[in-house]
Protein backbone atom coordinates (compact mmCIF):
# COMPACT_ATOMS: atom_id res chain seq x y z
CA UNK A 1 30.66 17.90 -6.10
CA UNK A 2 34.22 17.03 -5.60
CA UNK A 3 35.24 20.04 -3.77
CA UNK A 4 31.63 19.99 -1.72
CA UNK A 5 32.72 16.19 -0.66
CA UNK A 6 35.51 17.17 0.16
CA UNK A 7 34.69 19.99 2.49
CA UNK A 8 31.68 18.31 4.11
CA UNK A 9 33.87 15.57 4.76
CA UNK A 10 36.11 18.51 6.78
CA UNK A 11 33.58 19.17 8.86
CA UNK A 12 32.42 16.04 9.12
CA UNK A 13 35.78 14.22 10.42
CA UNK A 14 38.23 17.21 11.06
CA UNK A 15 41.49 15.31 9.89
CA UNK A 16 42.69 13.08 7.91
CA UNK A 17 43.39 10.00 10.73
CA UNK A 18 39.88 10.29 11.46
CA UNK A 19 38.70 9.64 7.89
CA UNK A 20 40.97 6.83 7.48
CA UNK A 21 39.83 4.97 10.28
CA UNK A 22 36.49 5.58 9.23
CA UNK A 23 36.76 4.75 5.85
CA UNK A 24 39.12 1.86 6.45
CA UNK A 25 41.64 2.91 4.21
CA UNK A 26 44.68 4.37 5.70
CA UNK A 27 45.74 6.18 2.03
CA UNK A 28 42.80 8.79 2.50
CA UNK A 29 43.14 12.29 2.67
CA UNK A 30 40.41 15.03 3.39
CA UNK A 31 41.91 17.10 0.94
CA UNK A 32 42.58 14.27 -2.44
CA UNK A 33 38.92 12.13 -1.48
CA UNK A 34 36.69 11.11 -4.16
CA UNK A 35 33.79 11.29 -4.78
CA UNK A 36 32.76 6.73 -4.98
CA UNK A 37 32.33 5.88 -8.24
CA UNK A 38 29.63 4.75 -10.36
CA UNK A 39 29.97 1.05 -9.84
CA UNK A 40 30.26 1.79 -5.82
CA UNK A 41 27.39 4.14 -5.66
CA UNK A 42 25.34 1.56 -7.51
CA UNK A 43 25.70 -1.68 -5.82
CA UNK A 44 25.70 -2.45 -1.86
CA UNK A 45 26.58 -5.45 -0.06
CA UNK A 46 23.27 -6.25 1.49
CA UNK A 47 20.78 -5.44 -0.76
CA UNK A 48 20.08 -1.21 -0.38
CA UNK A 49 21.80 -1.65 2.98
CA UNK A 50 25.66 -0.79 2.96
CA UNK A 51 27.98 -2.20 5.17
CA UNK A 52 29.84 0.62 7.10
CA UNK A 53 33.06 -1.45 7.56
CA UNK A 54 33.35 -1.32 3.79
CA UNK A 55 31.53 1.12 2.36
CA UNK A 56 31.39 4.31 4.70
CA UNK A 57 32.98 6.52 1.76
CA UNK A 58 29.65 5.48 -0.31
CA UNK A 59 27.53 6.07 3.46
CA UNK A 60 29.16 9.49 4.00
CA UNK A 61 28.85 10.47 -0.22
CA UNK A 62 25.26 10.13 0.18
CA UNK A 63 25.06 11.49 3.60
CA UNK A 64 26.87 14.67 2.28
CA UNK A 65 24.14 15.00 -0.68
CA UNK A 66 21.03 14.73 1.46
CA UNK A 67 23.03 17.48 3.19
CA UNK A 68 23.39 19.65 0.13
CA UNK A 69 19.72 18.91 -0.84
CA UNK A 70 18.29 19.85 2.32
CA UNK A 71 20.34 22.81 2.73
CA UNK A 72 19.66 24.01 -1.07
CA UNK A 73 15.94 24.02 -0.12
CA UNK A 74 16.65 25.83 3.38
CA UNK A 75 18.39 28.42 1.26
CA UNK A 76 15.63 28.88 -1.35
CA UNK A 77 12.81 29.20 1.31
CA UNK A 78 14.89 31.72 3.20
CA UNK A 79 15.46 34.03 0.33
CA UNK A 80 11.56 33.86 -0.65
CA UNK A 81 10.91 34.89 3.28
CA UNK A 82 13.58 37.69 2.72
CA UNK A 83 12.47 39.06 -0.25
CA UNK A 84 9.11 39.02 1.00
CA UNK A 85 9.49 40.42 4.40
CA UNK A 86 8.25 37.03 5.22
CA UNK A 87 4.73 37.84 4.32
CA UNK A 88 4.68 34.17 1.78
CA UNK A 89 5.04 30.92 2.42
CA UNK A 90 7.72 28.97 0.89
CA UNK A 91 8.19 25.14 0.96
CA UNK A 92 9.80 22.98 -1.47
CA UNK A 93 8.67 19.56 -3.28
CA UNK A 94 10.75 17.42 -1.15
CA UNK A 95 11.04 14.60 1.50
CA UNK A 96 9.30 11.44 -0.62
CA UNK A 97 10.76 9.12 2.20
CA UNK A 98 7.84 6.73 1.76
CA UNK A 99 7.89 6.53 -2.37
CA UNK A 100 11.43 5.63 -2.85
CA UNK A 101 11.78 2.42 -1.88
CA UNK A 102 11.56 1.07 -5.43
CA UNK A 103 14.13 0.22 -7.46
CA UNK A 104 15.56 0.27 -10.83
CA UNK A 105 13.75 -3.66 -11.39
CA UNK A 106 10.53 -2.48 -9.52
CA UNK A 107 8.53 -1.75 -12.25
CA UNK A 108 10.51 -3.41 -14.97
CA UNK A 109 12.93 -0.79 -16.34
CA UNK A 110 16.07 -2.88 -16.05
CA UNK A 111 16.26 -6.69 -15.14
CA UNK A 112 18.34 -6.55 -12.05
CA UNK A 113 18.34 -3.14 -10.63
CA UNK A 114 18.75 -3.73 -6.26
CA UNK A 115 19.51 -0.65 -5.18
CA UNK A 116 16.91 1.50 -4.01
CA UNK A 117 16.39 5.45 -5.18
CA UNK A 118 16.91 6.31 -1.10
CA UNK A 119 20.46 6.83 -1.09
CA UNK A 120 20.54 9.14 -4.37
CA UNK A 121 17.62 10.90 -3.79
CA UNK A 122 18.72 13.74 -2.15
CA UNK A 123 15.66 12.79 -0.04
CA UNK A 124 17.25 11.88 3.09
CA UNK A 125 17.97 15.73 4.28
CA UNK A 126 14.13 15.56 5.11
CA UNK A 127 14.64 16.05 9.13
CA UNK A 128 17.23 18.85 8.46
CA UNK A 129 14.07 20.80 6.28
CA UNK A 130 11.76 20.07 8.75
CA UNK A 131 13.71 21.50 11.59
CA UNK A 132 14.00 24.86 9.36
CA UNK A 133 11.70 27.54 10.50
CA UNK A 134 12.18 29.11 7.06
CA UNK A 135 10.13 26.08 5.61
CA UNK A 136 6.66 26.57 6.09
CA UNK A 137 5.07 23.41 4.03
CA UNK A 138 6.53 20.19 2.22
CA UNK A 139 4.79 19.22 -1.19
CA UNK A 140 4.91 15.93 -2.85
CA UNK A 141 2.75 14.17 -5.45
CA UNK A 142 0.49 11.20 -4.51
CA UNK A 143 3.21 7.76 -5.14
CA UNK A 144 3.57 6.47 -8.84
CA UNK A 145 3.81 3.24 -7.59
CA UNK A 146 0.25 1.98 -8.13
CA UNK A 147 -1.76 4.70 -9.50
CA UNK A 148 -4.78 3.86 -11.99
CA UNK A 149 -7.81 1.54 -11.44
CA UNK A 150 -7.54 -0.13 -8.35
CA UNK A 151 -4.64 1.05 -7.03
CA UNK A 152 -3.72 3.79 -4.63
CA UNK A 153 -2.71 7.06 -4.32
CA UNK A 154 -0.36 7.23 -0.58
CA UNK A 155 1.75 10.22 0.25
CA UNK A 156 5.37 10.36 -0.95
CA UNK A 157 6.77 12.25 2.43
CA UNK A 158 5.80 11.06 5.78
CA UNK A 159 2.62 13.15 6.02
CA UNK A 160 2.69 12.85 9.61
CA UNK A 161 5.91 13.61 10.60
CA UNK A 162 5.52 16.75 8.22
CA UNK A 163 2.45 18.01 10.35
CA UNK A 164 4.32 16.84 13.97
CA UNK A 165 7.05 19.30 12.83
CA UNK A 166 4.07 22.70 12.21
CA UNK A 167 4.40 22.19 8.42
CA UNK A 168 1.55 21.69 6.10
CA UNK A 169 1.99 18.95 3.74
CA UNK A 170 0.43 19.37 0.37
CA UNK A 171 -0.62 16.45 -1.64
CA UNK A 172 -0.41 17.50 -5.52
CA UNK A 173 -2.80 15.52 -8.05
CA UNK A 174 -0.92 15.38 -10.91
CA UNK A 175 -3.33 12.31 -12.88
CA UNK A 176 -3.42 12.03 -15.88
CA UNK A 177 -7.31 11.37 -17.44
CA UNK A 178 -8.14 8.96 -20.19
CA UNK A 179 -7.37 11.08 -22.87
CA UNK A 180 -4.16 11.60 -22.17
CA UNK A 181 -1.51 9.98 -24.83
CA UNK A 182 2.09 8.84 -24.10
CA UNK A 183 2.65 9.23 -20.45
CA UNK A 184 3.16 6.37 -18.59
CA UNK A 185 4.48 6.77 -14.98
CA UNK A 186 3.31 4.12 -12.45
CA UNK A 187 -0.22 3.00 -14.25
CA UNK A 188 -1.43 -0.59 -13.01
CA UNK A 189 0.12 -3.19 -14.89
CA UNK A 190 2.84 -0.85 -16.22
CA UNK A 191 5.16 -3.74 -14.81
């Protein structure tokens, strides 16, 4: 991931003077950047929202992996439409924009936990996907969030935006029935 930081950050910026200024940090170099750390990835100034002036490396680390993500799924779909003459469709389980805002304290795995799943998701390369004619539909399972009696079963990806772009969004049902034992994923009063 190193190296791939390192070379998006290349194309991103072009030389070093750029990333310094961008970064704030006049000691970086394209070529010896880091990937941020644990402790940097995991904690933001405000909240889930990062303050560019001071945390652009973390920005542009996250940036680059929605990047990868996106273009990992771009490359899948486009080898399924080679291989098949592009007689199938191909589409990836991806984009759950609207299901990650939750954090690590949301439903009570760890007393504390600010930062939301956004950032590390991968998620965010959800435009670059959509703009892919390779990608024919976008799959996601109904959110975890509040499933069970009473609650609700929304889309992860914005459904919408899928369908705006020509893409079919598919909605998998993955509930689990009353005789299921030892999965617990987002029931009502899981929390």
């Amino acid at each position: 991931m190193r190296r791939w930081f390192r070379d998006w950050l290349r194309g991103r910026y072009g030389d070093d003077a750029a990333l310094a200024a961008a970064w704030n940090d006049p000691a970086v170099r394209l070529a010896t950047a880091e990937v941020p750390g644990h402790e940097a990835q995991h904690a933001a100034r405000h909240l889930s929202f990062r303050d560019p002036r001071h945390e652009q490396c973390v920005i542009d680390y996250y940036r680059c992996l929605a990047d990868l993500a996106a273009g990992l799924v771009i490359d899948y779909t486009r080898t399924v439409k080679e291989a098949t003459g592009g007689t199938a469709l191909a589409g990836a389980f991806f984009g759950y924009l609207l299901d990650l805002a939750w954090n690590d304290a949301f439903f009570g795995a760890r007393a504390g936990g600010g930062l939301s799943a956004y950032q590390r998701s991968g998620h965010l390369g959800l435009r670059k996907v959509l703009a892919e004619p390779s990608v024919d539909f976008v799959v996601s399972p109904y959110s975890y969030g509040f499933r069970g009696i009473g609650g609700e079963g929304s889309p992860m990806p914005p459904a919408e935006a899928v369908k705006v772009r020509g893409k079919i969004y598919v909605m998998e049902d993955d509930t689990r029935t009353h005789v299921t034992d030892g999965v617990d994923y987002g029931k009502v009063g899981h929390a």
